[in-house]
N, C-alpha and C. Protein backbone atom coordinates (compact mmCIF):
# COMPACT_ATOMS: atom_id res chain seq x y z
N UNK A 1 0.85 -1.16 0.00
CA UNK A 1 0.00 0.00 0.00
C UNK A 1 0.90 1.22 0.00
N UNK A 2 0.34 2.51 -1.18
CA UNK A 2 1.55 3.54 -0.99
C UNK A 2 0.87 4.13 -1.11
N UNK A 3 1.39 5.61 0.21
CA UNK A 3 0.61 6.60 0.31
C UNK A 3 1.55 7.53 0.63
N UNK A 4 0.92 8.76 0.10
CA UNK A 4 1.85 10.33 0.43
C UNK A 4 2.11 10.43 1.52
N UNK A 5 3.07 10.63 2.11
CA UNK A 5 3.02 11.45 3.81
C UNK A 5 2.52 12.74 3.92
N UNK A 6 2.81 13.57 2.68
CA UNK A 6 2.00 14.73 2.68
C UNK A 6 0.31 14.47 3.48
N UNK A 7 -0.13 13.91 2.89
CA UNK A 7 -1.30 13.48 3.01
C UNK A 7 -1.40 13.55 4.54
N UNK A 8 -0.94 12.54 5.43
CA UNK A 8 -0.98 12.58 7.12
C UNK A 8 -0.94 13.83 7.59
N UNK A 9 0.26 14.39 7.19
CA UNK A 9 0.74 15.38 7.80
C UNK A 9 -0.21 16.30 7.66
N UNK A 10 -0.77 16.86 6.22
CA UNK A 10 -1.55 17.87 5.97
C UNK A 10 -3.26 17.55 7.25
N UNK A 11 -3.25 16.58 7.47
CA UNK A 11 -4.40 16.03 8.24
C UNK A 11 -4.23 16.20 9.43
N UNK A 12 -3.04 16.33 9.85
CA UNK A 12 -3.00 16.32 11.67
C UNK A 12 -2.39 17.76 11.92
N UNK A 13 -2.34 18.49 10.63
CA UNK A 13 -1.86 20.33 10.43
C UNK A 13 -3.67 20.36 10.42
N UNK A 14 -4.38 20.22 9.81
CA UNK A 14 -5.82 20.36 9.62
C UNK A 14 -6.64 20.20 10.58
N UNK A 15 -6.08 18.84 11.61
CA UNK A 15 -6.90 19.09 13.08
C UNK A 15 -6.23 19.68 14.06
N UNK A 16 -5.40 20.33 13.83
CA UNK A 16 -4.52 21.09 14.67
C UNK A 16 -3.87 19.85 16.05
N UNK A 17 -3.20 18.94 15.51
CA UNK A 17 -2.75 18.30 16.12
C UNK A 17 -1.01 18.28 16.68
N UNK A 18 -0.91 18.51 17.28
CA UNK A 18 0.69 18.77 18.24
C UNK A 18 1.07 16.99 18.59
N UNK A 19 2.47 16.57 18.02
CA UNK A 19 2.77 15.16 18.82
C UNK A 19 4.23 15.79 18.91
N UNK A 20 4.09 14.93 19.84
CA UNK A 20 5.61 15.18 21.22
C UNK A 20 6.03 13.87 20.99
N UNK A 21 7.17 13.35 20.49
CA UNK A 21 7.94 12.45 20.53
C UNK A 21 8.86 12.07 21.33
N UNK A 22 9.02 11.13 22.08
CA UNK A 22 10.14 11.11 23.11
C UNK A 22 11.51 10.10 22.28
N UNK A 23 12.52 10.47 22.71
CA UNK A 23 13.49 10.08 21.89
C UNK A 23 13.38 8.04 22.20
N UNK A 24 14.17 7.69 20.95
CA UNK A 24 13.92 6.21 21.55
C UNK A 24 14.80 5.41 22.45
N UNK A 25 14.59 4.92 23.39
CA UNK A 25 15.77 4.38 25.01
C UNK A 25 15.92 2.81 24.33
N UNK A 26 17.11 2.74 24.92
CA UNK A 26 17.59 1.66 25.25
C UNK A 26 16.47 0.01 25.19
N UNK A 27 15.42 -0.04 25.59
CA UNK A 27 14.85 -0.92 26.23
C UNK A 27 13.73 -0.78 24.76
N UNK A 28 13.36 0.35 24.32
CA UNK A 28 12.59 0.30 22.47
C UNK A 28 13.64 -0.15 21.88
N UNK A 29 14.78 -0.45 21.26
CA UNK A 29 15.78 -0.33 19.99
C UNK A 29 15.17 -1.79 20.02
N UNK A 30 14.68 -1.95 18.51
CA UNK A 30 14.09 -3.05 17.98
C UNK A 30 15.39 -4.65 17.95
N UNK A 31 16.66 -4.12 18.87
CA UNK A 31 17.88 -5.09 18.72
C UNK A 31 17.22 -6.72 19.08
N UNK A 32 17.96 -7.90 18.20
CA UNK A 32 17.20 -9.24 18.36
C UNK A 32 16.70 -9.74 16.98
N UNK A 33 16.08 -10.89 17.36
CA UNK A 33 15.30 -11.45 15.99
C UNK A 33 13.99 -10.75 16.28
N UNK A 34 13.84 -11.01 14.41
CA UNK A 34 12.57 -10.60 13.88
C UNK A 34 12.20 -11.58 12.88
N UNK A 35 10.34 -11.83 12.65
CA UNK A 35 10.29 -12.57 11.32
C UNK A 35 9.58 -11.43 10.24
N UNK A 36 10.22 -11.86 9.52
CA UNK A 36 9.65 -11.74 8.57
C UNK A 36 7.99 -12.43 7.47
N UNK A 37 6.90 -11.62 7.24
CA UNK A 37 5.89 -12.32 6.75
C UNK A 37 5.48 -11.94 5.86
N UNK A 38 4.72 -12.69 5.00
CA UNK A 38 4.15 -12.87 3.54
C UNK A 38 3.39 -12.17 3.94
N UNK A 39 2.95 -11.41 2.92
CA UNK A 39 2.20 -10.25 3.23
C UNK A 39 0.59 -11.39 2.83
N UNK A 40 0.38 -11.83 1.72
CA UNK A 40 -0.73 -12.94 1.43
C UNK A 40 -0.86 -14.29 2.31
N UNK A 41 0.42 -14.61 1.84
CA UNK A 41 -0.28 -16.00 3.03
C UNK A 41 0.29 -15.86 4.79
N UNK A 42 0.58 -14.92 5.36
CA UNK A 42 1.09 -15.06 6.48
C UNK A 42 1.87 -15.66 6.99
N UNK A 43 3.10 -16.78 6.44
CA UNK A 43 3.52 -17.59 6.53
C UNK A 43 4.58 -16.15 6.82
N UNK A 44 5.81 -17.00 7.53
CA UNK A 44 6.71 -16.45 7.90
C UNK A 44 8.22 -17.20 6.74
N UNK A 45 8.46 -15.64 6.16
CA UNK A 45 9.76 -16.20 5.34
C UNK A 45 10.76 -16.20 5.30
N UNK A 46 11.50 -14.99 6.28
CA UNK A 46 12.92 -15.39 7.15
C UNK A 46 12.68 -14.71 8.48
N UNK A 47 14.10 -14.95 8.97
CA UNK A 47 13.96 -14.34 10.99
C UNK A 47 15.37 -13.74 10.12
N UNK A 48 15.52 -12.49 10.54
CA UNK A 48 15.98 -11.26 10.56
C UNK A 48 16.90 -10.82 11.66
N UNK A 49 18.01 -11.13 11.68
CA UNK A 49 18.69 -10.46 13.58
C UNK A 49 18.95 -8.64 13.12
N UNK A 50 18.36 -8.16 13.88
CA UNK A 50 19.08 -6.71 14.00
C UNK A 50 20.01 -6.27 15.09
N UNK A 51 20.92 -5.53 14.99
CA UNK A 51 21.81 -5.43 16.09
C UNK A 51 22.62 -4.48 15.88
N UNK A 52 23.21 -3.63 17.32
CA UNK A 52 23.68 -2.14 17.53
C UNK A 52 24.79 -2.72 17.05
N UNK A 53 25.26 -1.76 16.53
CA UNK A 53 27.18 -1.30 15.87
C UNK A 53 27.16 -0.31 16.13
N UNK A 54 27.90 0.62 17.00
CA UNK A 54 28.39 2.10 16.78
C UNK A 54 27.25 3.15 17.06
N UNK A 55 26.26 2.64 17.77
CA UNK A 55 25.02 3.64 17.85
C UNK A 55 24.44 3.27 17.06
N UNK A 56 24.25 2.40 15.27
CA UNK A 56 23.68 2.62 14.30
C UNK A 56 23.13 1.05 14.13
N UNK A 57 22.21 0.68 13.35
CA UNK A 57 21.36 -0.39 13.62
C UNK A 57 21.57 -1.26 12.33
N UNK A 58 21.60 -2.27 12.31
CA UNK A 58 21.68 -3.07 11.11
C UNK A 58 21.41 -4.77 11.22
N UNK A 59 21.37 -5.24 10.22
CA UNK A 59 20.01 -6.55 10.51
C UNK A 59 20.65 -7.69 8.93
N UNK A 60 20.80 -9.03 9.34
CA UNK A 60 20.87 -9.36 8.85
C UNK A 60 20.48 -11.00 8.23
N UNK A 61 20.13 -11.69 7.76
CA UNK A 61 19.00 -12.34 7.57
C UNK A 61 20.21 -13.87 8.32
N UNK A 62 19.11 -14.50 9.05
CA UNK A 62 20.09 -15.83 9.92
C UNK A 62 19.55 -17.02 9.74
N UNK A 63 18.09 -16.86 8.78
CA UNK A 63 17.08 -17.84 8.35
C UNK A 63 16.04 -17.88 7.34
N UNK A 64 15.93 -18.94 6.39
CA UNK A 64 14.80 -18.69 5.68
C UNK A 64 13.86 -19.92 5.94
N UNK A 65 12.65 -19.61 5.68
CA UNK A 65 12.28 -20.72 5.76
C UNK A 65 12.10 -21.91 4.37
N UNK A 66 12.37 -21.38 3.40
CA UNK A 66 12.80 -22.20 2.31
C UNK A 66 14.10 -21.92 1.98
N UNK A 67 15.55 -22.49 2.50
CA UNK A 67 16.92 -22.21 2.29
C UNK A 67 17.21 -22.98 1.64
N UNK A 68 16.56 -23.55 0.49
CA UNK A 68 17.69 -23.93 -1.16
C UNK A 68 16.40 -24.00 -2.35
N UNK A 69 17.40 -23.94 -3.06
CA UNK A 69 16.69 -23.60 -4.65
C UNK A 69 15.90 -25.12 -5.03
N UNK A 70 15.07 -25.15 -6.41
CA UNK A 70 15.07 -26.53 -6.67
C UNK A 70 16.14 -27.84 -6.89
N UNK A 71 17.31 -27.06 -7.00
CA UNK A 71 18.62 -27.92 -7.29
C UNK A 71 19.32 -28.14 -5.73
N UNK A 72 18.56 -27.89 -4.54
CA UNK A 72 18.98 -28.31 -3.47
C UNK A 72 19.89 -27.16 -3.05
N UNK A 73 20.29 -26.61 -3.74
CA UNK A 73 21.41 -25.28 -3.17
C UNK A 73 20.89 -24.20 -2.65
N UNK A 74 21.76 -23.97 -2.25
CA UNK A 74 21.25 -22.64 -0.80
C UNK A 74 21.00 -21.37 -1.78
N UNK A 75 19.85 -20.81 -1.16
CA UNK A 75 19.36 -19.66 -2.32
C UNK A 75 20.53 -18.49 -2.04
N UNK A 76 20.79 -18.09 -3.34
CA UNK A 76 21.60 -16.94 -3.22
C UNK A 76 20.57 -15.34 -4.26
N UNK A 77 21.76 -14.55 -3.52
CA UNK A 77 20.82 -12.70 -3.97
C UNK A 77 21.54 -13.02 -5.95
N UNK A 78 20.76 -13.56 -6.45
CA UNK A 78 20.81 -13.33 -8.04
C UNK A 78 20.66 -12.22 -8.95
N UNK A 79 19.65 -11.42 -7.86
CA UNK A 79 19.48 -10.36 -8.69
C UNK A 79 19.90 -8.91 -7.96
N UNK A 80 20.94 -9.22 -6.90
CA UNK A 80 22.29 -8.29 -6.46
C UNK A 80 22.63 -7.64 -7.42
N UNK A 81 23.80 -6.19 -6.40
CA UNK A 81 24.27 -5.86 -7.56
C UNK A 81 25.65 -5.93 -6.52
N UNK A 82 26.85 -5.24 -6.93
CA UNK A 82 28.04 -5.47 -6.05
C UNK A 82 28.55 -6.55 -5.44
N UNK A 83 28.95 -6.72 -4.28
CA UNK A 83 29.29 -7.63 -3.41
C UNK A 83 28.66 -8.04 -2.95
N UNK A 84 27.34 -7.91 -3.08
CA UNK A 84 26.37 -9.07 -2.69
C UNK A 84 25.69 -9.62 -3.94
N UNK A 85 26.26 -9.52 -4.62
CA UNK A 85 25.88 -10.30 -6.17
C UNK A 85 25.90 -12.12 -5.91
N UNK A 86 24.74 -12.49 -6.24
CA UNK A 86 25.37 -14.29 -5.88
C UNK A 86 25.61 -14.53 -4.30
N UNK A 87 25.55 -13.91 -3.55
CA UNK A 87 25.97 -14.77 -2.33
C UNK A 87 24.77 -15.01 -1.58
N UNK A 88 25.03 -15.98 -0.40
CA UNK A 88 24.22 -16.90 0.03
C UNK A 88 22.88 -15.38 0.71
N UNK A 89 21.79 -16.26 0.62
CA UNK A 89 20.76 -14.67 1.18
C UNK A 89 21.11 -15.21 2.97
N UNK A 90 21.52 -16.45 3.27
CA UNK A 90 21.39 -16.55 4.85
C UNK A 90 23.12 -15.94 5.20
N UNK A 91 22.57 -15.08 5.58
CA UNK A 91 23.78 -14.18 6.21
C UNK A 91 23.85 -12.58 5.72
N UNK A 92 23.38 -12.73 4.31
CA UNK A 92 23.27 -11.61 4.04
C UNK A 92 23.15 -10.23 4.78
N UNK A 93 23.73 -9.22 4.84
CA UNK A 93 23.20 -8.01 5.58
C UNK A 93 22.21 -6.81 4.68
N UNK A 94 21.21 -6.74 5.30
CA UNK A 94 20.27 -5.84 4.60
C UNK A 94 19.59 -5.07 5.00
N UNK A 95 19.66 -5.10 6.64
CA UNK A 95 19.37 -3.48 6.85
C UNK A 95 21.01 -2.74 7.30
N UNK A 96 21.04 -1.54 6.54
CA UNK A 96 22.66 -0.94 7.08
C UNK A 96 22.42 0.27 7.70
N UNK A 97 22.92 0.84 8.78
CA UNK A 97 23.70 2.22 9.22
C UNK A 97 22.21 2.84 9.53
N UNK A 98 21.35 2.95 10.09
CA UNK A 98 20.30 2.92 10.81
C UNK A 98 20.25 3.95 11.89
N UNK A 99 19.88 5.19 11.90
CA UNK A 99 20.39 5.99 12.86
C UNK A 99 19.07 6.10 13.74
N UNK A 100 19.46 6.43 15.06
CA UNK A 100 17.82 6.80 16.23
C UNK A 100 17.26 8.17 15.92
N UNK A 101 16.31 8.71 15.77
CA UNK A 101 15.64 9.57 15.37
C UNK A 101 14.40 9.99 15.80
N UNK A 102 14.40 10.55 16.89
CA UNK A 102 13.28 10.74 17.96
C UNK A 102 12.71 9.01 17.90
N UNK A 103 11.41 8.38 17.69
CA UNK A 103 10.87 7.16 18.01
C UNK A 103 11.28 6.01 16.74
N UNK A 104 12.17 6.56 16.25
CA UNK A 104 12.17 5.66 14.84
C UNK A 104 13.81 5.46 14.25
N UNK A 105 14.10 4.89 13.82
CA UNK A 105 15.50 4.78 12.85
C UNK A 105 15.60 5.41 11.75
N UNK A 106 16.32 6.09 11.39
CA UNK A 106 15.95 6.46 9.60
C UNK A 106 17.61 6.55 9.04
N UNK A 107 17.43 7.00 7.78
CA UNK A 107 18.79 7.55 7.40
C UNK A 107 19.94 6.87 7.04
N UNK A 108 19.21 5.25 6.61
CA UNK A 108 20.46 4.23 6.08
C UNK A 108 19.35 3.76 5.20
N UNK A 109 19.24 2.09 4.71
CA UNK A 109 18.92 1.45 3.82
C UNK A 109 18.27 0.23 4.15
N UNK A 110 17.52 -0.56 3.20
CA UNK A 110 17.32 -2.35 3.20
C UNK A 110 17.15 -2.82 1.85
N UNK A 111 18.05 -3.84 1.86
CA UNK A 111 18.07 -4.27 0.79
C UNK A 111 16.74 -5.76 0.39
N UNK A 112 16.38 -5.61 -0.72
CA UNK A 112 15.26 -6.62 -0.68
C UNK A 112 15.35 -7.59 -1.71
N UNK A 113 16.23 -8.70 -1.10
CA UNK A 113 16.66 -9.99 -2.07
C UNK A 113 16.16 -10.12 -3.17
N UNK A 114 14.65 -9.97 -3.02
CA UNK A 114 14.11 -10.90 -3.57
C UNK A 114 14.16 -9.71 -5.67
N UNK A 115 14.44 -8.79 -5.34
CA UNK A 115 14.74 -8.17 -6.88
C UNK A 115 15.75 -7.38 -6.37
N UNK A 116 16.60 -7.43 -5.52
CA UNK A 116 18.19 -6.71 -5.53
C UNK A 116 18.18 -5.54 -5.12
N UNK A 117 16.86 -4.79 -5.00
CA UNK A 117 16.86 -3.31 -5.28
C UNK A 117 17.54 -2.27 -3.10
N UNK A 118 18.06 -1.83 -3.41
CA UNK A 118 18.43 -1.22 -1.93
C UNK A 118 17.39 0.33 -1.74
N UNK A 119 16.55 0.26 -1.35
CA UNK A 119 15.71 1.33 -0.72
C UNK A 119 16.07 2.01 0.68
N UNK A 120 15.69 3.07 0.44
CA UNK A 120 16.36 4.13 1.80
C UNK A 120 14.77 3.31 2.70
N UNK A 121 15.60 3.59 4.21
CA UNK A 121 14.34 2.53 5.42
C UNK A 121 14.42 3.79 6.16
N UNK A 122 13.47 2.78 7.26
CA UNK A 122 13.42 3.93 8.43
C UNK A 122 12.35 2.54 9.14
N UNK A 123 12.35 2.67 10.38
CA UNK A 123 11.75 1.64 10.92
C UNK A 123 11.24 2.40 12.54
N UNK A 124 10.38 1.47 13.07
CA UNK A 124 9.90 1.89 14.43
C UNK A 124 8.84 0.74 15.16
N UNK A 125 9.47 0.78 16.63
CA UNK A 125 8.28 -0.24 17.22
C UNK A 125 6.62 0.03 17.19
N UNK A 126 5.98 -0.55 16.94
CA UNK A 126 4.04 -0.42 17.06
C UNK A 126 3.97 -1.65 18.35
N UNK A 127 4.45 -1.34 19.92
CA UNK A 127 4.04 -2.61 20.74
C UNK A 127 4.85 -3.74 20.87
N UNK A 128 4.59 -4.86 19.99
CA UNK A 128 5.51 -6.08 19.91
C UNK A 128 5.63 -6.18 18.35
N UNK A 129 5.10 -5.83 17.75
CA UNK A 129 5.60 -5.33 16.04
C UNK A 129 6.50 -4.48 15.57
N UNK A 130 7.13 -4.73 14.45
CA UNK A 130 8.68 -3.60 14.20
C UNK A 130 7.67 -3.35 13.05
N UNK A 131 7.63 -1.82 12.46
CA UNK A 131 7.05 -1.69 11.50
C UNK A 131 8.80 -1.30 10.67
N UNK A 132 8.70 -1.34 9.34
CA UNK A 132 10.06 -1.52 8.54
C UNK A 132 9.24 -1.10 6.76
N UNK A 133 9.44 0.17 7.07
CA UNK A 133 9.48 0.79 5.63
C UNK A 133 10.76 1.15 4.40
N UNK A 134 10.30 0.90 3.53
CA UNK A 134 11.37 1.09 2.51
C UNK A 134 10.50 2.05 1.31
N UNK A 135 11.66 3.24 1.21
CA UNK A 135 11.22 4.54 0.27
C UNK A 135 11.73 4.09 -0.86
N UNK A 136 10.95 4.43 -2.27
CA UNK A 136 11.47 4.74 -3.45
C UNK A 136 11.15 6.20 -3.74
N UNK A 137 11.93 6.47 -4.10
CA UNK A 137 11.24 8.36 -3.95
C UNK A 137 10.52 8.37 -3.43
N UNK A 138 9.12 9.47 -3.63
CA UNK A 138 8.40 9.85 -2.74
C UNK A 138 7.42 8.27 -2.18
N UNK A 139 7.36 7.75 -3.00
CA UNK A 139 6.44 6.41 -2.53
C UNK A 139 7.10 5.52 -1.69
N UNK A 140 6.20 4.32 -0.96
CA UNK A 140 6.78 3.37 0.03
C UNK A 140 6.14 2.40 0.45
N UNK A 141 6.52 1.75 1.17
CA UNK A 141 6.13 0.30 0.92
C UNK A 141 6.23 0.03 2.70
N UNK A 142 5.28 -0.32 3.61
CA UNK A 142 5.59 -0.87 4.91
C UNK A 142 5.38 -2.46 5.14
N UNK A 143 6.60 -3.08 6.00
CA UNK A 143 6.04 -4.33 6.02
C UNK A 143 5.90 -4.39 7.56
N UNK A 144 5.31 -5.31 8.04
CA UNK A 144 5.10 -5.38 10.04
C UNK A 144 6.13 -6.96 9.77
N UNK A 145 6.76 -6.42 10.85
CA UNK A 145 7.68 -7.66 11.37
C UNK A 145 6.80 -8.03 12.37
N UNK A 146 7.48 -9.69 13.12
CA UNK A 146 6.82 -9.69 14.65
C UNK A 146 8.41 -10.32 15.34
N UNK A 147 8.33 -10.31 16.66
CA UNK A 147 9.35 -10.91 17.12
C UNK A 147 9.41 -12.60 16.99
N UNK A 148 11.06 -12.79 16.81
CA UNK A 148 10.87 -14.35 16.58
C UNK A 148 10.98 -15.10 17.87
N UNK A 149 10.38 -16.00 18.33
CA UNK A 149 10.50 -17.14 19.62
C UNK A 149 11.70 -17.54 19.66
């Protein structure tokens, strides 16, 4: 689903709405596994570890739940570009450099195996859900993680 942010924003300027953000602590940083889910069938299609480096957040895939091709081999990023051209997707790193930003991360990337493409992210907790957006210009794409067991 893609929608303007203009759009929100102009709506909560329109009800004259004020939000106060508190910066995000220690005990929110989405650090740990996550799964990943099919947006149609709900099935869960990898677990995701994210984890602090340097203040900055980054995540990298530690499971799929289908890990080899029809030829039995471990699926690799085919349609990469660089140094992650061809290599295995379990290990892969694909969220990078992730900065805190009042309640949310923004200001690095995720890369999305499944057509190669690296989109600018920004992510934030909803509760026990990581919500994890990826921008193409002005448009975007949200997916809900959940935590993995």
């Amino acid at each position: 689903m893609r929608k303007a942010l203009s759009t929100a924003f102009g709506m909560a300027c329109a009800l004259g709405l004020i939000l106060t953000v508190e910066p995000v602590s220690a005990a929110d940083k989405p650090v740990g596994k996550w799964n990943t889910v099919d947006e149609k069938t709900g099935k869960v299609v990898s677990e995701v570890e994210l984890y602090d480096e340097g203040g900055r957040l980054y995540g990298k895939i530690v499971r799929l739940a289908d890990p080899v091709d029809a030829k039995g081999k471990p699926k690799v990023c085919s349609k990469c570009q660089g140094a992650d051209k061809d290599q295995p997707i379990v290990g892969l790193l694909i969220v990078k450099d992730l900065a805190p930003d009042k309640d949310k991360f923004k200001g690095g990337t995720i890369l999305d195996p499944a057509d190669g493409k690296v989109y600018r992210a920004e992510l934030w907790k909803e509760g026990e859900q990581l919500k994890v957006r990826g921008y193409l210009g002005p448009f975007y794409k949200t997916q809900t993680w959940v935590k993995a067991k």
